[in-house]
N, C-alpha and C. Protein backbone atom coordinates (compact mmCIF):
# COMPACT_ATOMS: atom_id res chain seq x y z
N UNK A 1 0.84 -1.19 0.00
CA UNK A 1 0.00 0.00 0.00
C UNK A 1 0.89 1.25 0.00
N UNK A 2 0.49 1.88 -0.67
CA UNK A 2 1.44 3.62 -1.06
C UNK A 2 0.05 4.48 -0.14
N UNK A 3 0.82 5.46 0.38
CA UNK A 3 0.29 6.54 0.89
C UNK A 3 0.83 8.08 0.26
N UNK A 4 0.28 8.67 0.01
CA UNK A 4 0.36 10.06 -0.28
C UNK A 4 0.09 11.04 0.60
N UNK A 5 0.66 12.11 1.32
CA UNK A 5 0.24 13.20 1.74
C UNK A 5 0.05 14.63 0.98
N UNK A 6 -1.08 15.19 1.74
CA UNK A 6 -1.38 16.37 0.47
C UNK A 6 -0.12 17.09 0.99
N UNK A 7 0.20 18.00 -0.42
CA UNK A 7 0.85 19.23 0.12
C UNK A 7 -0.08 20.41 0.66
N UNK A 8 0.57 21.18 1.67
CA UNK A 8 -0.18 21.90 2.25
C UNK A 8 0.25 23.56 2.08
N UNK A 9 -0.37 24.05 1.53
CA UNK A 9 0.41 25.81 1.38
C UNK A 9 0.13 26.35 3.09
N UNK A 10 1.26 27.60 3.26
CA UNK A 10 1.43 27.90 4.28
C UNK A 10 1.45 29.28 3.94
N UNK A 11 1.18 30.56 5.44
CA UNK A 11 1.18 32.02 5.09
C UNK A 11 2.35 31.77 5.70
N UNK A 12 3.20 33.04 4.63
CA UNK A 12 4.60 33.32 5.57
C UNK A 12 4.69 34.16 5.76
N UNK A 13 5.76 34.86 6.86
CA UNK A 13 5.87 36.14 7.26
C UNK A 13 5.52 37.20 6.52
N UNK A 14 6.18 36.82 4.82
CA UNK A 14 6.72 37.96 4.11
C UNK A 14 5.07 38.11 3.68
N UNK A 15 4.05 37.17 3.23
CA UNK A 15 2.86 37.09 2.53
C UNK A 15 1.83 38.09 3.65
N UNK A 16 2.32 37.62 4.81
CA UNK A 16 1.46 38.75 6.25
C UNK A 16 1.96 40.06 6.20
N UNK A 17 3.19 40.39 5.44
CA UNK A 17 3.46 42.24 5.51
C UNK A 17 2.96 42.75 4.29
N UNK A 18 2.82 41.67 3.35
CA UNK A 18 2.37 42.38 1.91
C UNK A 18 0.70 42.40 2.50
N UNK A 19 -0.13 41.75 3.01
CA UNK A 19 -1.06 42.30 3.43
C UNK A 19 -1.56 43.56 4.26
N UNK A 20 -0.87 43.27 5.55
CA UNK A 20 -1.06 44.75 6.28
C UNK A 20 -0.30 45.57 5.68
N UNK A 21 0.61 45.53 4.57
CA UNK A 21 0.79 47.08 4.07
C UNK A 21 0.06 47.36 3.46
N UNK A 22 -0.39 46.84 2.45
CA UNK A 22 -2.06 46.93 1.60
C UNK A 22 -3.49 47.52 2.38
N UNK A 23 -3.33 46.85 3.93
CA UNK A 23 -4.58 47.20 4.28
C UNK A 23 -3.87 48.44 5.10
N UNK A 24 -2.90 48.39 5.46
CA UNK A 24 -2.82 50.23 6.06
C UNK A 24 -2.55 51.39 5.51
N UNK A 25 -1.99 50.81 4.25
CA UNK A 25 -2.30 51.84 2.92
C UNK A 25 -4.18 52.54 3.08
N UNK A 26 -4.94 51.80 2.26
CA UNK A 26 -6.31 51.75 2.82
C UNK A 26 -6.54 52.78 3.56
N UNK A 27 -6.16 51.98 4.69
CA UNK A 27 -6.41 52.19 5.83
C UNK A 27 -5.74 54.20 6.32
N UNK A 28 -4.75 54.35 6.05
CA UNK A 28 -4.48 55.34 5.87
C UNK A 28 -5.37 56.44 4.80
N UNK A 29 -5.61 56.19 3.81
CA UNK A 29 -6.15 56.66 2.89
C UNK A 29 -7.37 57.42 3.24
N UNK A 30 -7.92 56.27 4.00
CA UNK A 30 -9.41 57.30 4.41
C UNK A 30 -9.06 58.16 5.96
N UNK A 31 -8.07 57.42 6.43
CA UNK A 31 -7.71 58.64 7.95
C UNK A 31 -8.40 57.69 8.71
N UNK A 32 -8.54 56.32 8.92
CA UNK A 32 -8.55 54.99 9.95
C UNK A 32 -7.44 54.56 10.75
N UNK A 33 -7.72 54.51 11.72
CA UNK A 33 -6.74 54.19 12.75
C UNK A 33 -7.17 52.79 13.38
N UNK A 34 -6.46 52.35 12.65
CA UNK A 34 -6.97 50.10 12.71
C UNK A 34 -5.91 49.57 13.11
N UNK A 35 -6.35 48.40 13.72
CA UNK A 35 -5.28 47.26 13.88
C UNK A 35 -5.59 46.42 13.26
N UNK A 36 -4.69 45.55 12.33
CA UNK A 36 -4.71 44.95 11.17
C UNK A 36 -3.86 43.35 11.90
N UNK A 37 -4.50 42.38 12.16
CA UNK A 37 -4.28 41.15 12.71
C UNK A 37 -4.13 40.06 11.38
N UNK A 38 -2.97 39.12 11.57
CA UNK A 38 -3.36 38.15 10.65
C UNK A 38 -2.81 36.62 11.05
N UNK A 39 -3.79 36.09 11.03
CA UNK A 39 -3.15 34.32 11.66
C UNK A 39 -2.87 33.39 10.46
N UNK A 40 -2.39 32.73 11.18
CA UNK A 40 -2.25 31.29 10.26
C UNK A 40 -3.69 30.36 10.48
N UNK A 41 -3.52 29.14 9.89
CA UNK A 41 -4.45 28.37 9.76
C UNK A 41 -4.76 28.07 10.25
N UNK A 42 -4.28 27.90 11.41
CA UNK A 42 -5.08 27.20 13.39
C UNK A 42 -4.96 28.36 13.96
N UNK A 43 -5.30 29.78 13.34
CA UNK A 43 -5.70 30.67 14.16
C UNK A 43 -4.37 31.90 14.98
N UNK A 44 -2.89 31.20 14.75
CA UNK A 44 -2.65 31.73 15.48
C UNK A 44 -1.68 33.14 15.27
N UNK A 45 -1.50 34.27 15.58
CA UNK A 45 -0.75 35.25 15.41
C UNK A 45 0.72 35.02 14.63
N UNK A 46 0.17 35.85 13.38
CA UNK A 46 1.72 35.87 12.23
C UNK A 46 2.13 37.37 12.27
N UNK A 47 0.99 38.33 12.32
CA UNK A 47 1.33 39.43 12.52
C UNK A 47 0.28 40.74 13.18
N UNK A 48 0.18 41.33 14.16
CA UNK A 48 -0.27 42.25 14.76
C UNK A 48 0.17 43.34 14.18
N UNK A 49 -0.64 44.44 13.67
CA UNK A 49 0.18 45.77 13.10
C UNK A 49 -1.22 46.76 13.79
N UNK A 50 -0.31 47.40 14.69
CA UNK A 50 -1.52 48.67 15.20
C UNK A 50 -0.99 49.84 14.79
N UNK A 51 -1.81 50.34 13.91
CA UNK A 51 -1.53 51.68 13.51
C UNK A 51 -1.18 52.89 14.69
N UNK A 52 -0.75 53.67 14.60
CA UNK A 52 -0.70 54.87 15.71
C UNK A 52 -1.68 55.49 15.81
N UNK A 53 -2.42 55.85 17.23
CA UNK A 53 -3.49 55.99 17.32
C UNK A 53 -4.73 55.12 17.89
N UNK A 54 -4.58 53.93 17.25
CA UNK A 54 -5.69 53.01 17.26
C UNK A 54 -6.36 52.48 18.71
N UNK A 55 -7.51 52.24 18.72
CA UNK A 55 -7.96 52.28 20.52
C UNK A 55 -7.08 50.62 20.78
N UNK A 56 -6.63 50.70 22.08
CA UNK A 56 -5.93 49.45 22.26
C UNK A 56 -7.09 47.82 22.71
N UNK A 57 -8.58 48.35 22.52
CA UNK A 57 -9.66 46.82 22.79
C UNK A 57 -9.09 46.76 21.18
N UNK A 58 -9.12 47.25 20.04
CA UNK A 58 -8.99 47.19 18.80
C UNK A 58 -7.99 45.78 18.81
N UNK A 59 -6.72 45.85 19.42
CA UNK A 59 -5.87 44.78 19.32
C UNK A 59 -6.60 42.91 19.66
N UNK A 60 -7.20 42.95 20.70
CA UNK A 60 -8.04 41.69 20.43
C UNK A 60 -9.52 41.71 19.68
N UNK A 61 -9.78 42.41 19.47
CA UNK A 61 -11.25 42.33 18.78
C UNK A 61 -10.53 42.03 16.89
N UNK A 62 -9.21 42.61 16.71
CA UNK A 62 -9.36 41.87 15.36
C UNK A 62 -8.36 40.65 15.17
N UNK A 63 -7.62 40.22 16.12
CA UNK A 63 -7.28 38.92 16.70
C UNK A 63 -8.05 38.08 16.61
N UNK A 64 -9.20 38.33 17.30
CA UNK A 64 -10.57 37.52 17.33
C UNK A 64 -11.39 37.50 16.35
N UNK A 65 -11.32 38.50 15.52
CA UNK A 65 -11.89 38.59 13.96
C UNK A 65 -11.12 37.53 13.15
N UNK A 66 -9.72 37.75 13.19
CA UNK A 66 -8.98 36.75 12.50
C UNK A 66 -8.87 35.33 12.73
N UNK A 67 -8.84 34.95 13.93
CA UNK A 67 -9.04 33.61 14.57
C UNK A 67 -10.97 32.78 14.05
N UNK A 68 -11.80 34.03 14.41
CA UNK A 68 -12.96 33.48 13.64
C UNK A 68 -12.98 33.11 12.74
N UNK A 69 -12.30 33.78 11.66
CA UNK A 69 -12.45 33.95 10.05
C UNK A 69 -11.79 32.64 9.64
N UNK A 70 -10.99 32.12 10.84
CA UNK A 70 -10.11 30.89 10.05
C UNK A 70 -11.09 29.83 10.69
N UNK A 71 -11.76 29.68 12.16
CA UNK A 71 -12.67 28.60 12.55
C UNK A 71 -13.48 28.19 11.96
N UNK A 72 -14.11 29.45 11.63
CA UNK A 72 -15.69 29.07 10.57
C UNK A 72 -15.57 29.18 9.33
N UNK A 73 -14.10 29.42 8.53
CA UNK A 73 -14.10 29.44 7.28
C UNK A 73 -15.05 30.32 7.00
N UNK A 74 -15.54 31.81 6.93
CA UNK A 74 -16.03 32.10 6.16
C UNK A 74 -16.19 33.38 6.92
N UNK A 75 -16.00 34.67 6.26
CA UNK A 75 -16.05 36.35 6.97
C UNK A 75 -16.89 36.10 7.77
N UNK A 76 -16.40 36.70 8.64
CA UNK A 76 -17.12 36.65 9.73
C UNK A 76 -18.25 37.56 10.01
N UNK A 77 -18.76 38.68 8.92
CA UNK A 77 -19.43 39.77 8.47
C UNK A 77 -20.90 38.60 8.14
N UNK A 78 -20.48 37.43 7.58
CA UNK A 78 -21.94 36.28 7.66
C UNK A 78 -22.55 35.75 9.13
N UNK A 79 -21.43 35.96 9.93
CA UNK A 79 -21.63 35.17 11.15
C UNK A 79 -22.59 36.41 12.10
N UNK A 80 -22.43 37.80 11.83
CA UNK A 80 -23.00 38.81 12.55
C UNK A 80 -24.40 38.95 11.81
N UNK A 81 -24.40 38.98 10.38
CA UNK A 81 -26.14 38.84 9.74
C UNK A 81 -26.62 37.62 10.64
N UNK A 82 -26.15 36.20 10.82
CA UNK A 82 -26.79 35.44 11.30
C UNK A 82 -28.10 36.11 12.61
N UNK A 83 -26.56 36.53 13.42
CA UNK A 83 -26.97 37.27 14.89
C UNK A 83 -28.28 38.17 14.69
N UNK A 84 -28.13 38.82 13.56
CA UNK A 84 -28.89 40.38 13.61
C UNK A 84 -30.24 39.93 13.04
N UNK A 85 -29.86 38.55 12.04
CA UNK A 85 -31.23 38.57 12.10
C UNK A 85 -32.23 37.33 12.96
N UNK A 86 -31.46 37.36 13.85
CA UNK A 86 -32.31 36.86 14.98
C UNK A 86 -32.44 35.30 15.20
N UNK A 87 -30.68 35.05 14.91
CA UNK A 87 -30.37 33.71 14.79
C UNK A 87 -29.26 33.90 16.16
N UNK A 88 -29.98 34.04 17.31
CA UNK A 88 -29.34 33.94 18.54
C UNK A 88 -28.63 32.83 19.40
N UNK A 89 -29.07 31.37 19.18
CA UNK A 89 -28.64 30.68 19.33
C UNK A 89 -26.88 30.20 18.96
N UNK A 90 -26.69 31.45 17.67
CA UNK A 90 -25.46 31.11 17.36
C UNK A 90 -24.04 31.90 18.42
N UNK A 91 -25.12 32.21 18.93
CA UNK A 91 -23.79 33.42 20.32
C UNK A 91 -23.47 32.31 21.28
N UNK A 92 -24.11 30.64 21.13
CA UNK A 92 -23.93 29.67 21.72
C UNK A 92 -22.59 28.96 21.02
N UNK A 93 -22.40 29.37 20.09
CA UNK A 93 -21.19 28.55 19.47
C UNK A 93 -19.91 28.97 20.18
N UNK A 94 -19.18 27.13 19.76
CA UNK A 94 -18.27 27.20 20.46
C UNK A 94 -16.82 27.85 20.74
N UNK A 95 -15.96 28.05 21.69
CA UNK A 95 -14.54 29.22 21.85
C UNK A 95 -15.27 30.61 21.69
N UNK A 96 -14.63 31.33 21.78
CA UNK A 96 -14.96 32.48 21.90
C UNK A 96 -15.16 33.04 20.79
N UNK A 97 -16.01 32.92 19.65
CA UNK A 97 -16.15 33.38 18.14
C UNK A 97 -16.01 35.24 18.31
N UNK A 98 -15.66 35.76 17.75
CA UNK A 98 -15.70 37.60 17.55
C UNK A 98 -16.92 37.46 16.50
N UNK A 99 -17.95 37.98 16.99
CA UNK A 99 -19.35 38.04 15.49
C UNK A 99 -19.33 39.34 15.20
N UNK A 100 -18.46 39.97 14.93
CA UNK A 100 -18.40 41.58 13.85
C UNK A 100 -17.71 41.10 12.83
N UNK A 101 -18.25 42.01 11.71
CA UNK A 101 -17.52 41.95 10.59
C UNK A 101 -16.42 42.63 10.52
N UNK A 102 -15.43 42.28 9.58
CA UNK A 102 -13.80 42.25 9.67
C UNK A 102 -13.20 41.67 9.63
N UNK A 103 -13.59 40.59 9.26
CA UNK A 103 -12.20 39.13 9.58
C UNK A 103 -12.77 38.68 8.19
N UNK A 104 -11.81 38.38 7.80
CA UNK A 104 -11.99 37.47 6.14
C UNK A 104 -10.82 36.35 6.22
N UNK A 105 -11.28 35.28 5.87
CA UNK A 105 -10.21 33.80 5.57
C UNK A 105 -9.62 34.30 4.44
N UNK A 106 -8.15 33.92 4.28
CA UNK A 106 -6.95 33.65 3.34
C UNK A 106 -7.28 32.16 2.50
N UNK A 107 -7.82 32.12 1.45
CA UNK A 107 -7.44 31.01 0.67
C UNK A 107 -6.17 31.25 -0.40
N UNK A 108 -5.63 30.10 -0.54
CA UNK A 108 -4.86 29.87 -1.83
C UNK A 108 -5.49 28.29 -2.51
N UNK A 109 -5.77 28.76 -3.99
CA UNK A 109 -5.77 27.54 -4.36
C UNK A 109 -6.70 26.66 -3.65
N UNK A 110 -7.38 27.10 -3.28
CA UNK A 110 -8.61 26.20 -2.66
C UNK A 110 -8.29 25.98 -1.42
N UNK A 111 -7.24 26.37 -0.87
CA UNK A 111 -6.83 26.15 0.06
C UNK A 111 -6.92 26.97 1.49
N UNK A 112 -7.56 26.98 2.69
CA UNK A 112 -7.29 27.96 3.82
C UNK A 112 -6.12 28.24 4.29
N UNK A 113 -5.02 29.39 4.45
CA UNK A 113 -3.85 29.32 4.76
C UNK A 113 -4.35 30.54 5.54
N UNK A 114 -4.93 30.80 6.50
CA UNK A 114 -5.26 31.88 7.97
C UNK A 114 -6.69 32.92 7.34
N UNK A 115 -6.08 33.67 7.79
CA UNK A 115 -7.14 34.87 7.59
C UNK A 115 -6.48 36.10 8.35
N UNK A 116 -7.28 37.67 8.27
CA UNK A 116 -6.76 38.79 8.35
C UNK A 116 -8.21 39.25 9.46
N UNK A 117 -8.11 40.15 10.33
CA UNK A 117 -8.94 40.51 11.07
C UNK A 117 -8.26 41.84 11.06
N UNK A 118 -9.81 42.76 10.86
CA UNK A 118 -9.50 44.15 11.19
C UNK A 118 -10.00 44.78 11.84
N UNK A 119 -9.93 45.72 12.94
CA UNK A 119 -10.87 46.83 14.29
C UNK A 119 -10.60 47.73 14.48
N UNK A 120 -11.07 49.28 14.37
CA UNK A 120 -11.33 50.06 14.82
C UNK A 120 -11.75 51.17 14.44
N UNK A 121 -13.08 51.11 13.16
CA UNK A 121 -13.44 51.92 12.69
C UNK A 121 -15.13 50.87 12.45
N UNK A 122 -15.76 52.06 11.81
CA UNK A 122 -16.88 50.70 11.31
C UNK A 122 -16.87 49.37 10.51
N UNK A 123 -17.67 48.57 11.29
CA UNK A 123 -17.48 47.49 10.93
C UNK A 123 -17.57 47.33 9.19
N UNK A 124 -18.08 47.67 8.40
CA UNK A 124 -18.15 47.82 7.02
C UNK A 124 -16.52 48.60 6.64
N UNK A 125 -16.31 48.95 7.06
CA UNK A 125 -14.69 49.81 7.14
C UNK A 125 -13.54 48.91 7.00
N UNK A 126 -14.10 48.54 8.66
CA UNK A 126 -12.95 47.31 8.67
C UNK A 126 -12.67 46.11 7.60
N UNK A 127 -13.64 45.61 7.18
CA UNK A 127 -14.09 45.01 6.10
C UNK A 127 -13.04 45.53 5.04
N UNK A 128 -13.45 46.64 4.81
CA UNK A 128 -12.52 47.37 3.11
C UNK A 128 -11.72 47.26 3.63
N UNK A 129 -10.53 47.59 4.75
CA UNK A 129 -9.23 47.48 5.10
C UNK A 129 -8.96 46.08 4.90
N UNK A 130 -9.53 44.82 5.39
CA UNK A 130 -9.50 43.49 5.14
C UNK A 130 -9.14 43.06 3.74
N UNK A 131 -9.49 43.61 3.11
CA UNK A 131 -10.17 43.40 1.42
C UNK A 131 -9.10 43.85 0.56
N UNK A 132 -8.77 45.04 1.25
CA UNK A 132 -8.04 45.62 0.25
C UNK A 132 -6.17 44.73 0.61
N UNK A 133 -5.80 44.28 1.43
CA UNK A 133 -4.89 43.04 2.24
C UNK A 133 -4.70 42.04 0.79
N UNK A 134 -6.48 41.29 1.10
CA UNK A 134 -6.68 40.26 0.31
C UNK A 134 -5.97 40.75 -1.00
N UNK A 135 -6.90 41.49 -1.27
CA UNK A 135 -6.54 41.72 -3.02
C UNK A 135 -5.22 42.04 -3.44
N UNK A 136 -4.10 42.41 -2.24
CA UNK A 136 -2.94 42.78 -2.95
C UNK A 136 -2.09 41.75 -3.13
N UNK A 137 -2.70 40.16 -1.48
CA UNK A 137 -2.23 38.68 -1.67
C UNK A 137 -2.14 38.16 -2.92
N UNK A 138 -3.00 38.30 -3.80
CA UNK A 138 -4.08 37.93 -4.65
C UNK A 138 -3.23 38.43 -6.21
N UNK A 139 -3.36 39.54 -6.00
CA UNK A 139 -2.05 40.14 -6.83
C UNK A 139 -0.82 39.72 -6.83
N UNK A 140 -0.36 39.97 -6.06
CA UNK A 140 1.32 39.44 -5.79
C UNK A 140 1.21 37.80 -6.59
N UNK A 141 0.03 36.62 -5.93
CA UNK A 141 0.05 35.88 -6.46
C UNK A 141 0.06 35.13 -7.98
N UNK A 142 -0.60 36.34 -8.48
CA UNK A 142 -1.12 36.53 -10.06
C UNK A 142 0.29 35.61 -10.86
């Protein structure tokens, strides 16, 4: 019997600064003062970038955006419509989920390799700072 293991893509340092410079570009742009979080695939801290300024709850609320975004696979901006529209039972789910929007999963290639969490402006804000991260990953990758 032969066994195969998949290969597995990984975020690396350098792939987590081309993001938060992208999103604090952004982020700068409109005059936001964010902290721009990004984990790896089990969630855990690759890079913290707090802008100057930024309120310091900001530092775990997009920690926790980012850690969501990689649990539930999926922005976490779906997980707060759930809430709002009166799908309460889900504030029962398990670890400590962050349900604001801001946190978006990192795929490659079909693949989850972390996610990016962002806090301290509106939640739709944080979002575009997120986004605009993604899209420069996304680029670079091209």
């Amino acid at each position: 019997m032969s066994l195969t293991l998949p290969t597995k893509k990984a975020l690396t340092l350098e792939a987590a600064k081309l993001i938060a410079a992208a999103a604090e570009s952004t982020a700068a742009k409109n005059g936001w003062k964010v902290v721009i979080a990004i984990a790896d695939d089990g969630g855990d801290a690759l890079l913290v970038h707090r802008i100057d300024g930024a309120q310091s709850s900001s530092v775990a609320t997009a920690m926790g955006k980012a850690r969501t975004a990689v649990a539930f696979r999926r922005p976490t901006r779906l997980l707060e419509e759930k809430v709002n529209a009166g799908r309460f039972a889900f504030l029962s789910a398990p670890g400590q989920p962050v349900l604001l929007q801001g946190g978006l999963p990192i795929e490659v290639d079909g693949q989850l390799v972390g996610a990016v969490g962002v806090s301290g402006v509106l939640a739709r804000d944080d979002e575009i700072v997120a986004q605009a991260g993604l899209d420069a990953l996304r680029q670079a990758l091209a």
